[in-house]
N, C-alpha and C. Protein backbone atom coordinates (compact mmCIF):
# COMPACT_ATOMS: atom_id res chain seq x y z
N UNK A 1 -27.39 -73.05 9.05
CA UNK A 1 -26.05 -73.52 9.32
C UNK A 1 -25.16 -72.35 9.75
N UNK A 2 -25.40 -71.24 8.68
CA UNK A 2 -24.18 -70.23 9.13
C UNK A 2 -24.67 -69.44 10.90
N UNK A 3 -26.35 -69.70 10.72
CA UNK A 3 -26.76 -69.04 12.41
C UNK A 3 -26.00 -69.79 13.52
N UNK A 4 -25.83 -70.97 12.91
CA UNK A 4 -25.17 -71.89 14.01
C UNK A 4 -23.71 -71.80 14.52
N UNK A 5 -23.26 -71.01 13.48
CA UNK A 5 -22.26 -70.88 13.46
C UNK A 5 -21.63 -69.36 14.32
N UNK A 6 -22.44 -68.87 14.14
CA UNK A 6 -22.33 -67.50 14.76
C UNK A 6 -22.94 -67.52 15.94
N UNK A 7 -24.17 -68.25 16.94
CA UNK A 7 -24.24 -68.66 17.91
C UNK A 7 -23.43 -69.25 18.57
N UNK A 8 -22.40 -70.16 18.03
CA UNK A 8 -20.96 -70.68 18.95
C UNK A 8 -20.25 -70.25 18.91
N UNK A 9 -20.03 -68.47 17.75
CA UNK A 9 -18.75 -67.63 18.10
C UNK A 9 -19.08 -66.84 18.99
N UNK A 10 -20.65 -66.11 19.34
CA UNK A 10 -20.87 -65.89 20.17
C UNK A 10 -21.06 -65.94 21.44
N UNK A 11 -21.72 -67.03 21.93
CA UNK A 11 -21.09 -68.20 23.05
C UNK A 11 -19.80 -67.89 23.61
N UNK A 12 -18.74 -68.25 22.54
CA UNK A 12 -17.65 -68.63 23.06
C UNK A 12 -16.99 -66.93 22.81
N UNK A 13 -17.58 -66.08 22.73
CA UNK A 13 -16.67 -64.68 22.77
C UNK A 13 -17.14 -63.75 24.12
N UNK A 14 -18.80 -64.63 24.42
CA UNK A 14 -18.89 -64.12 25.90
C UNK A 14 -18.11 -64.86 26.94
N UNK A 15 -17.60 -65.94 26.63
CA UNK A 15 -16.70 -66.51 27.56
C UNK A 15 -15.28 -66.25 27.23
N UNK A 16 -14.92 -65.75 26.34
CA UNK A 16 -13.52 -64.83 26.51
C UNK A 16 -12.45 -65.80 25.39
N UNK A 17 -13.19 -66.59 24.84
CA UNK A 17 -12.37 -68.27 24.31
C UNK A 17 -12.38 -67.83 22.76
N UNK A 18 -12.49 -66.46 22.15
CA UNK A 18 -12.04 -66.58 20.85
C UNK A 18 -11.16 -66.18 20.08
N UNK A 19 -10.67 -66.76 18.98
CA UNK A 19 -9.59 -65.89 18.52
C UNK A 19 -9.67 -64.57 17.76
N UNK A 20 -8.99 -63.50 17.34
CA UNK A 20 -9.20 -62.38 16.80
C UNK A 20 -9.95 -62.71 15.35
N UNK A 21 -10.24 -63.47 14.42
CA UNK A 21 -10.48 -64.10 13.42
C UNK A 21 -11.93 -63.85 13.52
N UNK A 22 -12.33 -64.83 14.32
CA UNK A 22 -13.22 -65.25 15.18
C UNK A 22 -14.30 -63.75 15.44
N UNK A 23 -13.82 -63.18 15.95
CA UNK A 23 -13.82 -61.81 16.50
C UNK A 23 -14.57 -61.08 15.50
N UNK A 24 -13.33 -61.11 14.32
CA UNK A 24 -13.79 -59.89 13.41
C UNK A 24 -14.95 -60.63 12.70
N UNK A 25 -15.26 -61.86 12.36
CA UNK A 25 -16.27 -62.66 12.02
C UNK A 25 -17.53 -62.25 12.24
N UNK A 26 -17.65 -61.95 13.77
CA UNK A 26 -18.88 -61.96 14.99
C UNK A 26 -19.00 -60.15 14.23
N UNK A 27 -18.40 -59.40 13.93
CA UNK A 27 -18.24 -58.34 14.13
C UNK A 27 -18.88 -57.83 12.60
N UNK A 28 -18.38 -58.40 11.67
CA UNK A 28 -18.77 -58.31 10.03
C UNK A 28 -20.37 -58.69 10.13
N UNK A 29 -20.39 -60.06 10.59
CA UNK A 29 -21.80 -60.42 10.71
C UNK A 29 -22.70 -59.44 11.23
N UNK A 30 -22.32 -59.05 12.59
CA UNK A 30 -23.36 -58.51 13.54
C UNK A 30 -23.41 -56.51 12.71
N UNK A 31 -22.58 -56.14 12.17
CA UNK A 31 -22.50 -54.69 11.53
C UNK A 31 -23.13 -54.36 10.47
N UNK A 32 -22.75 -56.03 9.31
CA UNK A 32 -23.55 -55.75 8.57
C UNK A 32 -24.61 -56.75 7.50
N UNK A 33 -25.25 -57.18 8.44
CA UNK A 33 -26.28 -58.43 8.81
C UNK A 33 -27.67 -57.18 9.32
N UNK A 34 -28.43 -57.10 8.09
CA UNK A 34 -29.52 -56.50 8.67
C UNK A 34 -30.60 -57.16 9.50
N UNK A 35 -30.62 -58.48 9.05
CA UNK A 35 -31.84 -59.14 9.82
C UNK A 35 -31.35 -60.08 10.75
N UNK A 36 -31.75 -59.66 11.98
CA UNK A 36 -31.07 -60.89 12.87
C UNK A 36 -32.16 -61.51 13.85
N UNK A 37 -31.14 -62.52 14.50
CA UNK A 37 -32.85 -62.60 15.26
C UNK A 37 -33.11 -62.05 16.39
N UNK A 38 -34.65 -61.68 17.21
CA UNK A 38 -34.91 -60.97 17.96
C UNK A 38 -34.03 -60.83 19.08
N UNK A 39 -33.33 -62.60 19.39
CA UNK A 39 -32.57 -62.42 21.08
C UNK A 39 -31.26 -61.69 20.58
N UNK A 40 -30.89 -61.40 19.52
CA UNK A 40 -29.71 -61.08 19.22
C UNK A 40 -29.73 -59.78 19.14
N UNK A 41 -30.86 -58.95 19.18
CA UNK A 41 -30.82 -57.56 18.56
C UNK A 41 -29.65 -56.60 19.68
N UNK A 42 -29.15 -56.66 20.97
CA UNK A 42 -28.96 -56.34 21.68
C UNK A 42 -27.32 -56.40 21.66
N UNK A 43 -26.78 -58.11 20.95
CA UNK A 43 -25.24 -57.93 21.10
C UNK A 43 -24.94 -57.56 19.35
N UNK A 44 -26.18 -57.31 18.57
CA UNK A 44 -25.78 -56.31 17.23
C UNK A 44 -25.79 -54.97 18.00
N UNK A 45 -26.31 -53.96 18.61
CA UNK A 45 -26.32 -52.68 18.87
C UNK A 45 -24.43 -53.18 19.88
N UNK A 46 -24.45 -54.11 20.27
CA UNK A 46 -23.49 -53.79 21.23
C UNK A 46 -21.73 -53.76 20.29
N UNK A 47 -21.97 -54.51 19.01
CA UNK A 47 -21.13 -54.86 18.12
C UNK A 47 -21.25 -53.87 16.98
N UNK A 48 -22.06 -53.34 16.85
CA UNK A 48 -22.11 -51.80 15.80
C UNK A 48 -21.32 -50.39 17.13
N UNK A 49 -21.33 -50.42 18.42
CA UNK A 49 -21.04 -49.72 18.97
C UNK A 49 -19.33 -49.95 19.29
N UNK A 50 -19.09 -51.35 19.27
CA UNK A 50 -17.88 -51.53 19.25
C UNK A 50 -17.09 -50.89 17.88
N UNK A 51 -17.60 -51.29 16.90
CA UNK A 51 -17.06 -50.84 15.25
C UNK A 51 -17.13 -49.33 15.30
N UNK A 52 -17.87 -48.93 15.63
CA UNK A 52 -17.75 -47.02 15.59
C UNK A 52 -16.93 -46.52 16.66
N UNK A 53 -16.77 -47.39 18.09
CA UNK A 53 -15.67 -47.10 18.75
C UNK A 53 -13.91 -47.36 17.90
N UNK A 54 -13.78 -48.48 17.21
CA UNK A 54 -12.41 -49.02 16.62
C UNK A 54 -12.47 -47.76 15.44
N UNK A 55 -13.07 -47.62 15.05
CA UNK A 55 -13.40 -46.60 13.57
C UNK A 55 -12.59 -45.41 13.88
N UNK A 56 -13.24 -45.13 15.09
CA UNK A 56 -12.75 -43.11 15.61
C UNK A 56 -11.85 -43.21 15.84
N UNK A 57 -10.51 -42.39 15.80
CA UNK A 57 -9.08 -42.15 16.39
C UNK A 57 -9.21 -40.21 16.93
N UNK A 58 -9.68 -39.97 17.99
CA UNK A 58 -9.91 -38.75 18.50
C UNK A 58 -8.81 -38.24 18.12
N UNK A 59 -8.83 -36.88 17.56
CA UNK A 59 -7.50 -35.74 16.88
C UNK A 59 -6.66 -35.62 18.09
N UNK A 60 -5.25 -35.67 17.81
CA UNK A 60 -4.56 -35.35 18.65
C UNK A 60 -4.00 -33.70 18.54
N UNK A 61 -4.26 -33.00 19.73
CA UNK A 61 -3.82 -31.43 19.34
C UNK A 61 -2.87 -31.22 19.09
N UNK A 62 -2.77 -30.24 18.18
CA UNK A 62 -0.91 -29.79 17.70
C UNK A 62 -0.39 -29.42 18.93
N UNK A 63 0.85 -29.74 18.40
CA UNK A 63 2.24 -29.45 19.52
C UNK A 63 1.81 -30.19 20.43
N UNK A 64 1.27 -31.14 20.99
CA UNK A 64 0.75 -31.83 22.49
C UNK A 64 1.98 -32.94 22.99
N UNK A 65 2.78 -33.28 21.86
CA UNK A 65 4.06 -33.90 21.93
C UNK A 65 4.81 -32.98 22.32
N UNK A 66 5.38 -31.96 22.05
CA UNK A 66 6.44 -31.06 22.07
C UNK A 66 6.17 -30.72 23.45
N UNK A 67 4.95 -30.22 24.03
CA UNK A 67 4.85 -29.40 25.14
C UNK A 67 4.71 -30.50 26.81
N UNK A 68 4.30 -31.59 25.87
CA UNK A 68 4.74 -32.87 27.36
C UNK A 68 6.06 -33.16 26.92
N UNK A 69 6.45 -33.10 26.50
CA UNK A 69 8.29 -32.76 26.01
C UNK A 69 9.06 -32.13 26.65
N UNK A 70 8.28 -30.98 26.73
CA UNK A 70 8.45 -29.92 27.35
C UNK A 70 8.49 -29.77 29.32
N UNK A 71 7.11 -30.02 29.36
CA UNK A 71 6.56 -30.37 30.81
C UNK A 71 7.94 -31.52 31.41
N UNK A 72 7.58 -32.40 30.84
CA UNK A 72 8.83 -33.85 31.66
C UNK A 72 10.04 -33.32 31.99
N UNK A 73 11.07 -32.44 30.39
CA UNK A 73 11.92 -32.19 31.28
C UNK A 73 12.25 -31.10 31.91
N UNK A 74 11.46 -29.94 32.32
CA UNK A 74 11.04 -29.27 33.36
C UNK A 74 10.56 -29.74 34.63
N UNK A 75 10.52 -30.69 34.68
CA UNK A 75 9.76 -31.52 35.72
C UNK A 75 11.11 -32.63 36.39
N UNK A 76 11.73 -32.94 35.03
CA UNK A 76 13.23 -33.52 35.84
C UNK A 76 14.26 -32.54 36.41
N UNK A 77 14.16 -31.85 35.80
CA UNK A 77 14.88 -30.52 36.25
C UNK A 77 14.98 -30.05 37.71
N UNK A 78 13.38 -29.65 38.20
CA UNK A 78 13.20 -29.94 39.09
C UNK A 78 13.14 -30.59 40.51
N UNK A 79 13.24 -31.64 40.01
CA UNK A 79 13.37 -32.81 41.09
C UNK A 79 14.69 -33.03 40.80
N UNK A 80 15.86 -32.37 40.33
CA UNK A 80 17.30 -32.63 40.79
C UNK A 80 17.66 -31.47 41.79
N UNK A 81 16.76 -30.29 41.75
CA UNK A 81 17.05 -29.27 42.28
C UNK A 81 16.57 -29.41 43.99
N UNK A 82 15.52 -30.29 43.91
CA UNK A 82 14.95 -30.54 45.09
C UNK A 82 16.14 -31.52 45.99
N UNK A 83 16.02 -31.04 47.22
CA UNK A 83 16.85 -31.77 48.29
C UNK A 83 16.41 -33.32 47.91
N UNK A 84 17.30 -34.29 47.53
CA UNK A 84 17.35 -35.71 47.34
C UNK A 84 16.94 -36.57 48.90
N UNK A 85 16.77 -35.86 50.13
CA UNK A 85 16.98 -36.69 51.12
C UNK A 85 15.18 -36.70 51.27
N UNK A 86 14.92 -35.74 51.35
CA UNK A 86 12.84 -36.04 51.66
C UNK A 86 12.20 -34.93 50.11
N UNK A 87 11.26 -35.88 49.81
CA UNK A 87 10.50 -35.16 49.24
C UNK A 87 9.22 -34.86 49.86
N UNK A 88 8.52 -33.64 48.72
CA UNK A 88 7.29 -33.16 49.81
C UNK A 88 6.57 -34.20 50.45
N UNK A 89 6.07 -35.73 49.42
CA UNK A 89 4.96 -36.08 49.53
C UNK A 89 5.72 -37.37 50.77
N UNK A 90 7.14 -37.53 50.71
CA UNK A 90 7.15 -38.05 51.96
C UNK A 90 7.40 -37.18 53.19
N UNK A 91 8.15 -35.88 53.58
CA UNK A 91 7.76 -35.68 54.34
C UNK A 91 6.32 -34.98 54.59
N UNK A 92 5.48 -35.02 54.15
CA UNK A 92 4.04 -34.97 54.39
C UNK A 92 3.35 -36.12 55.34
N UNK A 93 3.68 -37.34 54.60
CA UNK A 93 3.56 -38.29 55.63
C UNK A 93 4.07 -39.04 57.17
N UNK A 94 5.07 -38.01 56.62
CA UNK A 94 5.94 -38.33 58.36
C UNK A 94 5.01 -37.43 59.34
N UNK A 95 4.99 -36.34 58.70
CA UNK A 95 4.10 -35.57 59.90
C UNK A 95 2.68 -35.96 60.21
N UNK A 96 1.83 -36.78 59.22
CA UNK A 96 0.88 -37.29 59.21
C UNK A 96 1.07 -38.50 60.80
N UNK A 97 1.89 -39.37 60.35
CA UNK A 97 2.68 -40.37 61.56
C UNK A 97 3.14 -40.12 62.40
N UNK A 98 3.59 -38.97 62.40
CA UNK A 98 3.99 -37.64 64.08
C UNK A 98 2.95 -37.56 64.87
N UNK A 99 2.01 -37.11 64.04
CA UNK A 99 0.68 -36.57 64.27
C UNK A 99 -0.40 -37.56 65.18
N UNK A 100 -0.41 -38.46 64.47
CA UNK A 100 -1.02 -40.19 64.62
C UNK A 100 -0.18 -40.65 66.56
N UNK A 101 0.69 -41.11 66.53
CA UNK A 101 1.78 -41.34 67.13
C UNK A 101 1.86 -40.42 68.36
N UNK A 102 1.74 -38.84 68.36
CA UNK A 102 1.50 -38.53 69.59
C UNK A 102 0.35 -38.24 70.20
N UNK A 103 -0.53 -38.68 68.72
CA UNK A 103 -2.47 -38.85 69.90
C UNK A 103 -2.07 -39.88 70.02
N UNK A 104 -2.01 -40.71 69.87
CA UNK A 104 -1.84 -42.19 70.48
C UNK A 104 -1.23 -41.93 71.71
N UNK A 105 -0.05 -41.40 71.62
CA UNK A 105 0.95 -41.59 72.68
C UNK A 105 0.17 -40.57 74.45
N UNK A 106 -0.76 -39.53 73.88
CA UNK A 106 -1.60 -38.87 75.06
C UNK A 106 -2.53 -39.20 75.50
N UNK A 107 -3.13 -40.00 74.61
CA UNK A 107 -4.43 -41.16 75.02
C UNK A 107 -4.05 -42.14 75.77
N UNK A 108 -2.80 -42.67 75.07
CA UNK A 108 -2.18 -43.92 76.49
C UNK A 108 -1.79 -43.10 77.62
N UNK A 109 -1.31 -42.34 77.56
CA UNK A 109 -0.50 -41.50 79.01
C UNK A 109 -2.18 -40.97 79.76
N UNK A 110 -2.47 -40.77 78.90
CA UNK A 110 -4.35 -40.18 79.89
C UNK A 110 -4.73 -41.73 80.73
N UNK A 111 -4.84 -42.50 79.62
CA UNK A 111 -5.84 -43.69 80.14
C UNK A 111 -4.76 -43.54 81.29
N UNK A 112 -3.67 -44.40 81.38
CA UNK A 112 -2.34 -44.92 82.35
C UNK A 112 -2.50 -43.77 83.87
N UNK A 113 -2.90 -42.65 83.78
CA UNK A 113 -2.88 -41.31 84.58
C UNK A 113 -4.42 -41.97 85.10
N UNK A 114 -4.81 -41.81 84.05
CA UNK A 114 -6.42 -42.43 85.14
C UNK A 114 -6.64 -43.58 86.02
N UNK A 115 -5.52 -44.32 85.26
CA UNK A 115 -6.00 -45.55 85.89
C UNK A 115 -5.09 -46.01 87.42
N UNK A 116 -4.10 -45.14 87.25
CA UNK A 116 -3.47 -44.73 88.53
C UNK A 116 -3.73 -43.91 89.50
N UNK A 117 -4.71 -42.90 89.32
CA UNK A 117 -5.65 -42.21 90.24
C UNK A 117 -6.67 -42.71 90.91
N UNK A 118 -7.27 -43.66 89.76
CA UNK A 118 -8.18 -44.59 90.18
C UNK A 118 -8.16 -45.30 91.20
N UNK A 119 -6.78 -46.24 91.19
CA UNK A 119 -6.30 -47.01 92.08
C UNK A 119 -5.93 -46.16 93.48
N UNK A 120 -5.16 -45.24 93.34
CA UNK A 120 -4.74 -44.41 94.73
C UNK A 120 -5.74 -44.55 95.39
N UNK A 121 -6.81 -43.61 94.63
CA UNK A 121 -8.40 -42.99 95.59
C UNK A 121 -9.17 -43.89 96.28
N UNK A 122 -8.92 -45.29 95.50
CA UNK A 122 -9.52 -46.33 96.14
C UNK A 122 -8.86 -46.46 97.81
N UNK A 123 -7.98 -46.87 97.93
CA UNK A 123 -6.97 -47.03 99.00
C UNK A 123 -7.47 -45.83 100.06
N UNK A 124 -7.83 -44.79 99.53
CA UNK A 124 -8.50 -43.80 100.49
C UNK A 124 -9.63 -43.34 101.04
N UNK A 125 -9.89 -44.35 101.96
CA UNK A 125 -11.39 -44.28 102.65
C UNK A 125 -11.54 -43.13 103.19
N UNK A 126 -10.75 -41.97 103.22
CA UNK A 126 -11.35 -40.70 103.67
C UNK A 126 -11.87 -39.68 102.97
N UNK A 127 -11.86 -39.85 101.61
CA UNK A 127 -12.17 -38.62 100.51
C UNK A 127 -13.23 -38.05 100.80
N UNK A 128 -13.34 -37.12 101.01
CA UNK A 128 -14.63 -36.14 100.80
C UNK A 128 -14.87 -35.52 99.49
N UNK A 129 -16.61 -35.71 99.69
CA UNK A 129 -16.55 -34.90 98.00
C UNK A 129 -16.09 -33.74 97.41
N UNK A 130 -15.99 -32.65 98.48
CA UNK A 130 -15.22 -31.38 97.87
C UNK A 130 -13.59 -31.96 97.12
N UNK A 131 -12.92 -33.07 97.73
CA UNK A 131 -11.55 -33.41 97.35
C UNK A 131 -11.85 -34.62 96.27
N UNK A 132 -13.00 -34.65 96.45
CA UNK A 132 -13.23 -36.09 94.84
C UNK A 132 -13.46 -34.57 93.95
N UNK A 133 -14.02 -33.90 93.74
CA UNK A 133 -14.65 -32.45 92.74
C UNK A 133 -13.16 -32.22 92.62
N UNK A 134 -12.16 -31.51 93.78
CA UNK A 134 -11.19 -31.11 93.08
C UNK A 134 -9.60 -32.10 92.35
N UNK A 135 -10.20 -33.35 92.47
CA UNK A 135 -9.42 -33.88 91.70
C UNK A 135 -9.99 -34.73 90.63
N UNK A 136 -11.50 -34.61 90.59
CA UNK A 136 -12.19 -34.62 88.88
C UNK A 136 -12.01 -33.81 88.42
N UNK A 137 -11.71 -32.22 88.64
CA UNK A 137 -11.17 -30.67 88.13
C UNK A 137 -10.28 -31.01 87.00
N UNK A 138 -9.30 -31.59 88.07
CA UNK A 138 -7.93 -31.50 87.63
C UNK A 138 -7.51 -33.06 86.93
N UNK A 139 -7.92 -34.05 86.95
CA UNK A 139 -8.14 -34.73 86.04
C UNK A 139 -8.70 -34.34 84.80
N UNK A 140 -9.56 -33.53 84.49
CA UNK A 140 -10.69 -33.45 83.19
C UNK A 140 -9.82 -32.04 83.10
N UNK A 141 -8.88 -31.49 83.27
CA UNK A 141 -8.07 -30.14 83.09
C UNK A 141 -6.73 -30.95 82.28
N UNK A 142 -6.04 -31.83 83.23
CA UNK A 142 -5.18 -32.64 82.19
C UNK A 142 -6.10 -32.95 80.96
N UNK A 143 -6.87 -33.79 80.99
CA UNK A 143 -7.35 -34.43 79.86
C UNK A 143 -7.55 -33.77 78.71
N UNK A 144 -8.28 -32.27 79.27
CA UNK A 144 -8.37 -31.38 78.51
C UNK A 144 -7.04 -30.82 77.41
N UNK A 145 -5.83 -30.52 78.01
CA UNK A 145 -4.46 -30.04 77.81
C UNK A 145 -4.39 -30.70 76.81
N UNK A 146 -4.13 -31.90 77.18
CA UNK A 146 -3.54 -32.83 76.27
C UNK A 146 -4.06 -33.43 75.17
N UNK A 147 -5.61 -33.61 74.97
CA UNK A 147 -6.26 -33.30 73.71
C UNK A 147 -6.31 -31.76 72.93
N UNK A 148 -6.05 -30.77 73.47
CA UNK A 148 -5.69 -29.71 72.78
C UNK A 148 -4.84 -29.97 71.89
N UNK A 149 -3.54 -30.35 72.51
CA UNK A 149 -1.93 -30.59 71.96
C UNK A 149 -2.29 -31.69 70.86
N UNK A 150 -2.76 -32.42 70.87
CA UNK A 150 -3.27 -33.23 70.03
C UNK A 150 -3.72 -33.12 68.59
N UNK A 151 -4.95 -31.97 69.10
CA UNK A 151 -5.63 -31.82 68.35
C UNK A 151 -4.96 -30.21 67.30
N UNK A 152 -4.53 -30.01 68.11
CA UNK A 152 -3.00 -29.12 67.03
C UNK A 152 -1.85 -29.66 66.59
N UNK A 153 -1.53 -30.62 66.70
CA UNK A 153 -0.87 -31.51 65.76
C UNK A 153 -1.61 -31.82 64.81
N UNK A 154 -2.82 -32.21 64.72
CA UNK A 154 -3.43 -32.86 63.63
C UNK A 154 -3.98 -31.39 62.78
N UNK A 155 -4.23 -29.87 63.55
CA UNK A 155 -4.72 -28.96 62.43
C UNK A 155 -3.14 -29.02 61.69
N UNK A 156 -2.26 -29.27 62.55
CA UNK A 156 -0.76 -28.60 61.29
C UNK A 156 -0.82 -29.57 60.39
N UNK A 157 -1.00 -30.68 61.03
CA UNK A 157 -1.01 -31.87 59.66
C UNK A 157 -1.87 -31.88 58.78
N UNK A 158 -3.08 -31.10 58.94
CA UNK A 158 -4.23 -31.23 57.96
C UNK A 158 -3.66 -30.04 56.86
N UNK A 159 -3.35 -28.52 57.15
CA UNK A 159 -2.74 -27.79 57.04
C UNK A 159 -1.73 -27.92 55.99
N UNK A 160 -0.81 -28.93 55.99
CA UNK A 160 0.46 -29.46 55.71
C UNK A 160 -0.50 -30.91 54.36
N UNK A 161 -1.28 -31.03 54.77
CA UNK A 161 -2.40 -31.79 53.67
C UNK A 161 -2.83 -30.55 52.57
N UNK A 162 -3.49 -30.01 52.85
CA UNK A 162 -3.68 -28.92 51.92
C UNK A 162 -2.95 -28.51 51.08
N UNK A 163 -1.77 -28.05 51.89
CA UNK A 163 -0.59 -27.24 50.57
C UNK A 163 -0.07 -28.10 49.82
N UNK A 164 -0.20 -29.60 50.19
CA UNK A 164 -0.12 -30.53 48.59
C UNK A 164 -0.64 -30.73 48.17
N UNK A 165 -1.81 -30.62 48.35
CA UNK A 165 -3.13 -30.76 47.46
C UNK A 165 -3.46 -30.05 46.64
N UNK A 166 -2.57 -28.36 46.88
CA UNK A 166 -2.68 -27.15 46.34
C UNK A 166 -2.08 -27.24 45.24
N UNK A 167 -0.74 -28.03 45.81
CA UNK A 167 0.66 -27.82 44.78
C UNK A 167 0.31 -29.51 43.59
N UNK A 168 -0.10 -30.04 44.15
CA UNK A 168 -0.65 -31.18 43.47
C UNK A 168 -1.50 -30.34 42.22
N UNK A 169 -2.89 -29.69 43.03
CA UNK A 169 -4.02 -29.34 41.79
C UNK A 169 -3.20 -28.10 40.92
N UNK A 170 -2.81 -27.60 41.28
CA UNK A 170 -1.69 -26.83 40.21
C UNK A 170 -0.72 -27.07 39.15
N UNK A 171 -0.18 -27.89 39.49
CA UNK A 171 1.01 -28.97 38.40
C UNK A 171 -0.41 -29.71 37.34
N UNK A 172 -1.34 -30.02 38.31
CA UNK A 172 -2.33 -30.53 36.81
C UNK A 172 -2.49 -30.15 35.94
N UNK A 173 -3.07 -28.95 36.78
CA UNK A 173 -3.63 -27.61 35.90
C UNK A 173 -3.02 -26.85 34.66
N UNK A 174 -1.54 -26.96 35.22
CA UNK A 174 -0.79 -26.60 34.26
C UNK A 174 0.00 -27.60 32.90
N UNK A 175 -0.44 -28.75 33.59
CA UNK A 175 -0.69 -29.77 32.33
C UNK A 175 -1.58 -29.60 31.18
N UNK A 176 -2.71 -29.68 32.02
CA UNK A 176 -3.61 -29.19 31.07
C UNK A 176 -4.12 -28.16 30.47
């Protein structure tokens, strides 16, 4: 009778449906209930592991109040001193969106440049290949430019990633 009974608190505690009562019931039984039966041996180890988890209260280190006490309002302090209009971690992201925004903006102006050369050259049944070479030159010379510029926007922004990441892993550090 009482197995039966503890099979439907169990049941119903893997489905989330019991009350704390209930709970500590499943918990007395399964901790200190030496003989159980074989299918059960698995949610006793799992219910003796719960009880030695509730049991422990890990030491809290001295002074660990005082010195995040400490830390916070050093830390408000701070952030009154800081310019109120951008902070780092937003303007970090603006330049991130600068960054974004004018590769975008040289990739459209490339494609748009190509695709208007394209069209001209057509219209010109006289090209010779020395004048197709020197205006693939100078096409793939723009193209070139302007993925440079690009691609130095994005080292400053990566750059500009780092030194918060720096100033980020540091403030941890000094938490801890």
């Amino acid at each position: 009778m009482y197995k039966d009974r503890i099979n439907e608190l169990r049941n119903r505690f893997f489905e989330g449906t019991t009350t704390r009562e209930e709970e500590k019931e499943l918990m007395n039984y399964f901790v200190h209930e030496e003989e159980v039966p074989k299918e059960w041996m698995q949610e006793q180890q799992f219910f003796r592991q719960l009880a030695m988890a509730h049991d422990t209260n890990p030491p809290v280190p001295a002074g660990l109040k005082e010195r995040l006490s400490q830390k916070i309002d050093a830390w408000a302090e701070s952030e009154k001193r800081v310019s109120p209009t951008l902070n780092p971690t937003r303007r970090h992201r603006r330049w991130w969106i600068a960054g974004i925004a004018a590769s975008l903006l040289l990739a459209g102006s490339i494609g748009m440049k190509l695709i208007q050369t394209t069209e001209v050259k057509d219209t010109h049944a006289e090209l010779t290949p020395e004048m197709a070479l020197i205006e693939t030159e100078r096409a793939l010379l723009l193209l070139s430019s302007t993925l440079n510029k690009g691609m130095e926007q994005m080292y400053i922004a990566q750059q500009t990633t780092q030194k918060v990441q720096e100033n980020i892993n540091k403030a941890l550090n000094q938490i801890n």
